[in-house]
C-alpha atoms as a PDB file:
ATOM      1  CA  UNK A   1      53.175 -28.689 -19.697  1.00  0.00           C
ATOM      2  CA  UNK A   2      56.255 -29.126 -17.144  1.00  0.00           C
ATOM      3  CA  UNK A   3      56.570 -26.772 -14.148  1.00  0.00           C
ATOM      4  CA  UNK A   4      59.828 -25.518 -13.043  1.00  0.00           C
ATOM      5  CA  UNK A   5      60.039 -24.011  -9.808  1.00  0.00           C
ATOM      6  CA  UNK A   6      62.441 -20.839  -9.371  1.00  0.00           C
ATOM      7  CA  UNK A   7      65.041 -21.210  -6.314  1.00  0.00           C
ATOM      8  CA  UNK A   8      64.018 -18.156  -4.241  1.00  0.00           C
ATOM      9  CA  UNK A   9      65.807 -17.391  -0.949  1.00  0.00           C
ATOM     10  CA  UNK A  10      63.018 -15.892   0.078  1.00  0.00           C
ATOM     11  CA  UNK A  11      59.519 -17.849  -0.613  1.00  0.00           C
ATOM     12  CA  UNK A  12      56.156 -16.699  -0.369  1.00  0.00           C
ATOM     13  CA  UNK A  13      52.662 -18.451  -0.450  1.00  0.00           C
ATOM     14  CA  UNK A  14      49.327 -16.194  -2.061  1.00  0.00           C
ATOM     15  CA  UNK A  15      45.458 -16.776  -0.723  1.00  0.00           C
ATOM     16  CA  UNK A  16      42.365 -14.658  -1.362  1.00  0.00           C
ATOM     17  CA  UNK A  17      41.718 -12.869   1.341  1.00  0.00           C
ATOM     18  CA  UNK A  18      38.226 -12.467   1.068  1.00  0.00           C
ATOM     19  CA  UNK A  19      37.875 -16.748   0.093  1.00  0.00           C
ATOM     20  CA  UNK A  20      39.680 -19.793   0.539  1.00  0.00           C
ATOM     21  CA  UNK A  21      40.560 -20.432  -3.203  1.00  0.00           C
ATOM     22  CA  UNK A  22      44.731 -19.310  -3.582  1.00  0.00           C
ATOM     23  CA  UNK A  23      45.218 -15.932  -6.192  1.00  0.00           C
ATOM     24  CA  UNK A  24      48.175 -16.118  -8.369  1.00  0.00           C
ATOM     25  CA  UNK A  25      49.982 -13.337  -9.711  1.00  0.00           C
ATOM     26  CA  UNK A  26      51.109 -14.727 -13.134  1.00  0.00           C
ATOM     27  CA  UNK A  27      53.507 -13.254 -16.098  1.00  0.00           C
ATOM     28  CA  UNK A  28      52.660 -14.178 -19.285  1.00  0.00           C
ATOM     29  CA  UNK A  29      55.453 -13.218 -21.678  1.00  0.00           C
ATOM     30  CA  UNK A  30      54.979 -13.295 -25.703  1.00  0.00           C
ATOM     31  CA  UNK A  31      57.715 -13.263 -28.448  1.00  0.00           C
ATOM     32  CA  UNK A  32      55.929  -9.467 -30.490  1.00  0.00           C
ATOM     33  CA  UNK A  33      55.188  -6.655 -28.750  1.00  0.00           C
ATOM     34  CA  UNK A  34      51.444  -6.380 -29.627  1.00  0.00           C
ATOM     35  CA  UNK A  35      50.590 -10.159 -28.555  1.00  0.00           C
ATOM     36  CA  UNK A  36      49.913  -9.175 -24.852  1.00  0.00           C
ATOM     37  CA  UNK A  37      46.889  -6.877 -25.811  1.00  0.00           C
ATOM     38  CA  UNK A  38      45.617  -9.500 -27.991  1.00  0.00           C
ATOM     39  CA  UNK A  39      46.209 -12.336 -24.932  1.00  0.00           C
ATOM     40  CA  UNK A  40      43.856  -9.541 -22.519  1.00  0.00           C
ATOM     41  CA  UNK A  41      41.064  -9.499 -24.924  1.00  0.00           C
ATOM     42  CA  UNK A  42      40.462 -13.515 -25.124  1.00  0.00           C
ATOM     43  CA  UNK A  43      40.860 -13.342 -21.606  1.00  0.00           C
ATOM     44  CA  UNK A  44      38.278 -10.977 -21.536  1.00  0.00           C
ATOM     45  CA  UNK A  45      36.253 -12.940 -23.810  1.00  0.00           C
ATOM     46  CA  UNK A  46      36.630 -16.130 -21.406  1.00  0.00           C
ATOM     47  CA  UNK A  47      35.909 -13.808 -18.571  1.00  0.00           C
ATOM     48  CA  UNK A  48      32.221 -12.855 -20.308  1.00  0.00           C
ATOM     49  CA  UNK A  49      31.641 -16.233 -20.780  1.00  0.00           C
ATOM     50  CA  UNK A  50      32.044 -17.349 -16.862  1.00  0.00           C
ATOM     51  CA  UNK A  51      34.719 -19.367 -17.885  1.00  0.00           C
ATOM     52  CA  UNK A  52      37.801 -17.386 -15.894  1.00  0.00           C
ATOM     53  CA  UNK A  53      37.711 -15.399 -12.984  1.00  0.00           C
ATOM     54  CA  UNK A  54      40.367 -12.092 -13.379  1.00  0.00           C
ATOM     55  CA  UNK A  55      40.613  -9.505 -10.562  1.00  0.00           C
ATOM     56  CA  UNK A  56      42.865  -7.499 -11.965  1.00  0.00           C
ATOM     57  CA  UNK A  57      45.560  -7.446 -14.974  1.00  0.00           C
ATOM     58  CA  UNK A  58      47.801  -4.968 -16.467  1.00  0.00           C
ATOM     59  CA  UNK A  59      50.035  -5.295 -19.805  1.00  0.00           C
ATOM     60  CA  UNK A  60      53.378  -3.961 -20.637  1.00  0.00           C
ATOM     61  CA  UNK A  61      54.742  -3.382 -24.212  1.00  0.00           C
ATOM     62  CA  UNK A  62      58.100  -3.090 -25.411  1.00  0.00           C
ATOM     63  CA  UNK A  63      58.355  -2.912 -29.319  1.00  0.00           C
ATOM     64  CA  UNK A  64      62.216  -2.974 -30.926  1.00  0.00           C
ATOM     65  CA  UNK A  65      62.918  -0.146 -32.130  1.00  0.00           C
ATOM     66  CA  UNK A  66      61.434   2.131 -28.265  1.00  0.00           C
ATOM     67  CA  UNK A  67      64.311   2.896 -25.780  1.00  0.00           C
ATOM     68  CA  UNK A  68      61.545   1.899 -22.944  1.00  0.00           C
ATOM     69  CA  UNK A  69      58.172  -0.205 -22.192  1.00  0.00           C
ATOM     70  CA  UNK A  70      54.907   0.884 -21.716  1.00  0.00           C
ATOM     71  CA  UNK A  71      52.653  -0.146 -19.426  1.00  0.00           C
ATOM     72  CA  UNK A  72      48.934   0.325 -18.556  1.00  0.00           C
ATOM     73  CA  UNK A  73      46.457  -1.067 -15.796  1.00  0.00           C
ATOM     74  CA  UNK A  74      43.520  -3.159 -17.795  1.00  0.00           C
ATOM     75  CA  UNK A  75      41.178  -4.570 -14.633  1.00  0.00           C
ATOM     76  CA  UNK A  76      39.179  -7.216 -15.891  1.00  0.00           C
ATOM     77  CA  UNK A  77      36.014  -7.355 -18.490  1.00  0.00           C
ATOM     78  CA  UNK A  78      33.499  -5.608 -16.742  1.00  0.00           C
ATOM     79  CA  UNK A  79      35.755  -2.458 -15.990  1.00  0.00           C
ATOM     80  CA  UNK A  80      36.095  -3.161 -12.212  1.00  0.00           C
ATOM     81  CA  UNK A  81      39.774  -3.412 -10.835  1.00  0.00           C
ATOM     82  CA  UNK A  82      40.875  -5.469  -7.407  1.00  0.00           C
ATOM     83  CA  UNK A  83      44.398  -3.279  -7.043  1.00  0.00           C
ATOM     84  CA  UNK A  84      45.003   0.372  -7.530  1.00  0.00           C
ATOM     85  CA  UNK A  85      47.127   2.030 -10.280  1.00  0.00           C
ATOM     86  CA  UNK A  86      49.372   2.628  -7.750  1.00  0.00           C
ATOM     87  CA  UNK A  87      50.492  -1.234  -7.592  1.00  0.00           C
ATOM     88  CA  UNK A  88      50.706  -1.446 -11.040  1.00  0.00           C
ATOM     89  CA  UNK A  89      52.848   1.652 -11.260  1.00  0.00           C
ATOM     90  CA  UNK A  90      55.269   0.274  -8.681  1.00  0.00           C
ATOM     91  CA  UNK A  91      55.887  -3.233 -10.645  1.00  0.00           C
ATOM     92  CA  UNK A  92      56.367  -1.251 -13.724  1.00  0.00           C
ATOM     93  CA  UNK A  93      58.913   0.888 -11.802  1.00  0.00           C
ATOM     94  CA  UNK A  94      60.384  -2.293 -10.179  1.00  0.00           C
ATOM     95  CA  UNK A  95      60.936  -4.496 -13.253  1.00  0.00           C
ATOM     96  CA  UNK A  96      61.424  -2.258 -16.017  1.00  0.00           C
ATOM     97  CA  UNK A  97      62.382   1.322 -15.134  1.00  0.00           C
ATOM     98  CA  UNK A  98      64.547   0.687 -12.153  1.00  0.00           C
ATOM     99  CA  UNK A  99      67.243  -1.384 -14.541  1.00  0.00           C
ATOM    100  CA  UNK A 100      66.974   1.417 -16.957  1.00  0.00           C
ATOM    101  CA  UNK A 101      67.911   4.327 -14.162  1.00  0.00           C
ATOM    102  CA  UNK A 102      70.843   1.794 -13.074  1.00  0.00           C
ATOM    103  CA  UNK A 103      69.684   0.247  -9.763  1.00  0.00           C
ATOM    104  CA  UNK A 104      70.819  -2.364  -8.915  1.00  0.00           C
ATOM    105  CA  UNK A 105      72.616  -4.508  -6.129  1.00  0.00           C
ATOM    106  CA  UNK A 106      72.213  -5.847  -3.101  1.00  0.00           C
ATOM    107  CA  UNK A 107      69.327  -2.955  -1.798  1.00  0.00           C
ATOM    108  CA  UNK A 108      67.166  -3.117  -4.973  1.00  0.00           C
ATOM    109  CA  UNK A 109      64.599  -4.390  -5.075  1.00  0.00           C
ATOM    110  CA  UNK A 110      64.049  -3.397  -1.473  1.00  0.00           C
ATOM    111  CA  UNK A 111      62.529  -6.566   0.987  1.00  0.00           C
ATOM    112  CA  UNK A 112      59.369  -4.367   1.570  1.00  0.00           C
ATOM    113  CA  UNK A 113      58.129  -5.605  -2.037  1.00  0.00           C
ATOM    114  CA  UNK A 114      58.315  -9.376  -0.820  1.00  0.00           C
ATOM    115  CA  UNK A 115      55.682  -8.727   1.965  1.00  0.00           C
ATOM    116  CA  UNK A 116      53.464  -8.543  -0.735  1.00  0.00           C
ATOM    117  CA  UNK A 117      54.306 -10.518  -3.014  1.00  0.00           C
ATOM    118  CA  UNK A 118      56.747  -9.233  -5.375  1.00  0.00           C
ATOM    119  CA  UNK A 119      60.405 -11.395  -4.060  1.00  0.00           C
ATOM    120  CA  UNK A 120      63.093 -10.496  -5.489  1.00  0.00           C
ATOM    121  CA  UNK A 121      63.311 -13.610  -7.692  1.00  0.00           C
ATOM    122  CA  UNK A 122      60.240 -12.639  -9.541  1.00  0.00           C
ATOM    123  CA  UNK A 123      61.105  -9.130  -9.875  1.00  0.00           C
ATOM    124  CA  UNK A 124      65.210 -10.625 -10.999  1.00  0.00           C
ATOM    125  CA  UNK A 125      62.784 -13.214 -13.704  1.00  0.00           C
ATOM    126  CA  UNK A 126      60.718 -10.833 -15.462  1.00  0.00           C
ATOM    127  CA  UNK A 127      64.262  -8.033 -16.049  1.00  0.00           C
ATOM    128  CA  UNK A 128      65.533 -11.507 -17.887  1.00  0.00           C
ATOM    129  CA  UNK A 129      62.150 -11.813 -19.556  1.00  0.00           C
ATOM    130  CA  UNK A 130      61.011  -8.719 -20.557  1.00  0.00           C
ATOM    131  CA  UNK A 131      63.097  -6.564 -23.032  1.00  0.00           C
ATOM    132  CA  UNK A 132      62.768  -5.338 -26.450  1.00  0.00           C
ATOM    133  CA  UNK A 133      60.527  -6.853 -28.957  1.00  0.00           C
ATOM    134  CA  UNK A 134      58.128  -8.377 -26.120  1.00  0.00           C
ATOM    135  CA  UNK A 135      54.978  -8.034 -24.573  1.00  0.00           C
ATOM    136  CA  UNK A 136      53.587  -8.993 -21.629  1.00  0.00           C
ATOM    137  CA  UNK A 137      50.239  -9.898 -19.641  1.00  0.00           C
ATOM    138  CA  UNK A 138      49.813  -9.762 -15.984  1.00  0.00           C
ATOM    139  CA  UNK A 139      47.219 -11.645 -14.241  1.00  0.00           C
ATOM    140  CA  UNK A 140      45.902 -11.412 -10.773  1.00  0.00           C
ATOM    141  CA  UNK A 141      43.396 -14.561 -10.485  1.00  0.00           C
ATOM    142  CA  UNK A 142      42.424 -17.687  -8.489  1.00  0.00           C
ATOM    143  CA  UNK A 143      42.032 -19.382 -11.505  1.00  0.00           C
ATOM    144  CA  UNK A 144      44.200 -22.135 -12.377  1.00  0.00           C
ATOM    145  CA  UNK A 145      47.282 -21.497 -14.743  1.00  0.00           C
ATOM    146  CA  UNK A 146      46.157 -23.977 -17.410  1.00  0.00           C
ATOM    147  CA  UNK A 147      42.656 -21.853 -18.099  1.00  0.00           C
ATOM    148  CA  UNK A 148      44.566 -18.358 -18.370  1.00  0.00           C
ATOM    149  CA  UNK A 149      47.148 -19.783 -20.406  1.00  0.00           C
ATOM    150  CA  UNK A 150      44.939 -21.686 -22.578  1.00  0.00           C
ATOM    151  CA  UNK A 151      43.009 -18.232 -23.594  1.00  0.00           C
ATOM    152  CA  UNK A 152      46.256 -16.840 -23.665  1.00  0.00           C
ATOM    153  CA  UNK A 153      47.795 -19.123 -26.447  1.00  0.00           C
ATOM    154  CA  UNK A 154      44.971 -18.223 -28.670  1.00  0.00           C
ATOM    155  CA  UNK A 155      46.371 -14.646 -29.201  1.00  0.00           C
ATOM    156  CA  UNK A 156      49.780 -16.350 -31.185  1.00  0.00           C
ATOM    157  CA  UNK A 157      48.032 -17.493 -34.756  1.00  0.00           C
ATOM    158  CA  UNK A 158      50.893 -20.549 -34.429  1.00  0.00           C
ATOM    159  CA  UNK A 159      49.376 -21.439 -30.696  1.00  0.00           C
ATOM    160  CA  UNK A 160      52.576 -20.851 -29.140  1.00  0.00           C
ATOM    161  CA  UNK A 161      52.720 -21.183 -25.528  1.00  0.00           C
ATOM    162  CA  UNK A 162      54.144 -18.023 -23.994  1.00  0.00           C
ATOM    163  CA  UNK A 163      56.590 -18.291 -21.441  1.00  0.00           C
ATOM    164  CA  UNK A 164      54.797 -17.964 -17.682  1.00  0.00           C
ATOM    165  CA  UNK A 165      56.158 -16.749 -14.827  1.00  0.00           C
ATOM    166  CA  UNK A 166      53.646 -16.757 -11.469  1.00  0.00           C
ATOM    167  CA  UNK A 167      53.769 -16.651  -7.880  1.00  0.00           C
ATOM    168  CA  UNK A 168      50.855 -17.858  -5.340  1.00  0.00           C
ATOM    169  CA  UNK A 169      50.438 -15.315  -2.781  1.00  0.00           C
ATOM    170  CA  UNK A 170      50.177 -16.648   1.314  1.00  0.00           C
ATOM    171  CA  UNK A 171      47.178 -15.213   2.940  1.00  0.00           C
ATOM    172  CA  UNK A 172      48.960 -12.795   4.764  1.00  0.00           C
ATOM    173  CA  UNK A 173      50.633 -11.537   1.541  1.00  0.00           C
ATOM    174  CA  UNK A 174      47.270 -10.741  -0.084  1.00  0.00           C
ATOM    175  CA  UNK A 175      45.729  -9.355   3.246  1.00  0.00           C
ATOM    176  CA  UNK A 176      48.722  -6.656   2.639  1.00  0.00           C
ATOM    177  CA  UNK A 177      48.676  -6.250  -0.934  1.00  0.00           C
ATOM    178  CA  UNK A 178      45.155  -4.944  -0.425  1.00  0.00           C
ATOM    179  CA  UNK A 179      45.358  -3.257   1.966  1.00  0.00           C
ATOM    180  CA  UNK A 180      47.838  -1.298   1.002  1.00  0.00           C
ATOM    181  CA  UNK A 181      46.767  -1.183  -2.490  1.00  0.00           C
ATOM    182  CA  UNK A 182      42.766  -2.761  -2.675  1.00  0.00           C
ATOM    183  CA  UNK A 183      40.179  -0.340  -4.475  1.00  0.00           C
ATOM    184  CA  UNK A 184      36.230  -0.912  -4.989  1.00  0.00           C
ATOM    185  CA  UNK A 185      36.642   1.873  -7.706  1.00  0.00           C
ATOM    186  CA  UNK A 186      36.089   1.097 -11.594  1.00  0.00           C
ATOM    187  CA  UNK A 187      38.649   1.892 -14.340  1.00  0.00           C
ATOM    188  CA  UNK A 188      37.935   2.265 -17.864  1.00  0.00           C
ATOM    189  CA  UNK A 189      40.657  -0.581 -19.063  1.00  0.00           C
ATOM    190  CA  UNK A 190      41.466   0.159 -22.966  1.00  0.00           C
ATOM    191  CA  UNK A 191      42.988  -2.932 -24.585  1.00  0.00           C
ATOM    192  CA  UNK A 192      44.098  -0.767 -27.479  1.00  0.00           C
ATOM    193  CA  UNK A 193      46.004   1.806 -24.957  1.00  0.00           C
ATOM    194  CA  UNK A 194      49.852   2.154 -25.449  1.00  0.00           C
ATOM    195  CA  UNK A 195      50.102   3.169 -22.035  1.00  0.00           C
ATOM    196  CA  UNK A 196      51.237   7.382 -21.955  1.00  0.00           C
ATOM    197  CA  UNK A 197      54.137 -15.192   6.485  1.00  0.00           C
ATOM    198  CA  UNK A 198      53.851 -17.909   4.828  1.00  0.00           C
ATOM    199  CA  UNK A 199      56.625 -18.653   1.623  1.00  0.00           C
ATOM    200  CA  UNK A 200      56.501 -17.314  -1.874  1.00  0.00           C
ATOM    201  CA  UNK A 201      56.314 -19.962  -4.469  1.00  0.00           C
ATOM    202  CA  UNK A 202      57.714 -19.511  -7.665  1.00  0.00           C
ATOM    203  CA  UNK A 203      56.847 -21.599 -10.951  1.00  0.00           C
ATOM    204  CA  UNK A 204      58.073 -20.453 -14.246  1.00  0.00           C
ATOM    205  CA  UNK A 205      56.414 -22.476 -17.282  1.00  0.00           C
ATOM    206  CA  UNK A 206      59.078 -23.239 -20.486  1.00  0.00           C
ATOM    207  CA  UNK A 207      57.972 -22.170 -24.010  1.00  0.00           C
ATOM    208  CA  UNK A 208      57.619 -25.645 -24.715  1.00  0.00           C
END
C-alpha cells in the first residue's frame, strides 16, 4: 500500500496530548453508501478485542438518489467519546454543507479550522471525495493506518481497499482541538443511525 502525500500550503503535525504516541484523524471513503456503518462495527469489533485503540469516530452517508449527507457522531465501542458533537457538527458543516449553501473562495474554509487540524487541503480532499453514492468513516486514533484500514476492508465482501485520507495532528494542534472541543461525557453511538505549531501532514492512500 503506497502513500501519497497531499501538497498543503499550510502543514500541520498531530500528537496525543495526554501521551507521546501521534493521533491521526483519518477519512476512510467507500464506493455504497451503507459500507461506512458496516466499516464502524468491525472497528468496533477490533476495538473489543484490544486490538485498536479509537477515541472517537463519526460516519457520514450520502446514498444517490438524497439531495444531502447525513452524518452522526459514533465514539468508540464502549460508548465513551474523546471530542464533542460540536466538532463533529463543524466538519460536517465544513465539508459537506458549506459547498451545498455555495461557499466558497478564498475565505472558506476560514484558517481558524487549521489550528486544529482541519487545513484547508483536507477539508478541499474530502468535497472531491465525498458525494453521492458514498459513505464515509472518520477515525480519531493513535493507531497505525494499516490496523484501521485492515478492519475497515472487511466491511466490502470483495476486500476492497477504500480510499484514505488522514492527517497527523502536532501536539499543539491536539492540545487545541480538546480544548476547545474535549468531553469526559458518554454518548450512546448507534451504528444503525441515519443521522436526523508544528505542520499538518497530509497522506491520502489510492484505492489500489
Amino acid at each position: 500500500m503506497s502513500n501519497t502525500t497531499i501538497p498543503a500550503g499550510k502543514r500541520h503535525a498531530i500528537a496525543d496530548s495526554r501521551s507521546t504516541s501521534v493521533a491521526t484523524l483519518s477519512v476512510w471513503i467507500f464506493g455504497t453508501a451503507d459500507a461506512a456503518a458496516l466499516a464502524l462495527r468491525s472497528c468496533e469489533s477490533a476495538q473489543r478485542q484490544g486490538r485498536l485503540r479509537i477515541s472517537d469516530s463519526a460516519v457520514v452517508q450520502w446514498p444517490p438518489d438524497h439531495g444531502r449527507p447525513s452524518g452522526y457522531q459514533c465514539g468508540t465501542a464502549d460508548g465513551s467519546a474523546e471530542l464533542s458533537g460540536a466538532f463533529w457538527g463543524l466538519v460536517f458543516g465544513a465539508v459537506l454543507l458549506a459547498p451545498l449553501a455555495g461557499l466558497s473562495g478564498p475565505i472558506w474554509p476560514p484558517d481558524g479550522l487549521d489550528r486544529i487540524g482541519l487545513p484547508g487541503p483536507l477539508l478541499e480532499k474530502l468535497q472531491l471525495l465525498i458525494r453521492p453514492g458514498v459513505s464515509a468513516l472518520f477515525v480519531l486514533s493513535d493507531a497505525d493506518l494499516a490496523r484501521i484500514r485492515l478492519a475497515a476492508m472487511r466491511a466490502d465482501r470483495a476486500g476492497r481497499p477504500p480510499h484514505c485520507v488522514a492527517a497527523r495532528l502536532s501536539r499543539e494542534q491536539s492540545r487545541l482541538l480538546r480544548r476547545a472541543f474535549g468531553t469526559g461525557e458518554r454518548i450512546e453511538a448507534d451504528a444503525d443511525a441515519t443521522g436526523t505549531g508544528g505542520e499538518a501532514e497530509l497522506k491520502s492512500l489510492p484505492l489500489h
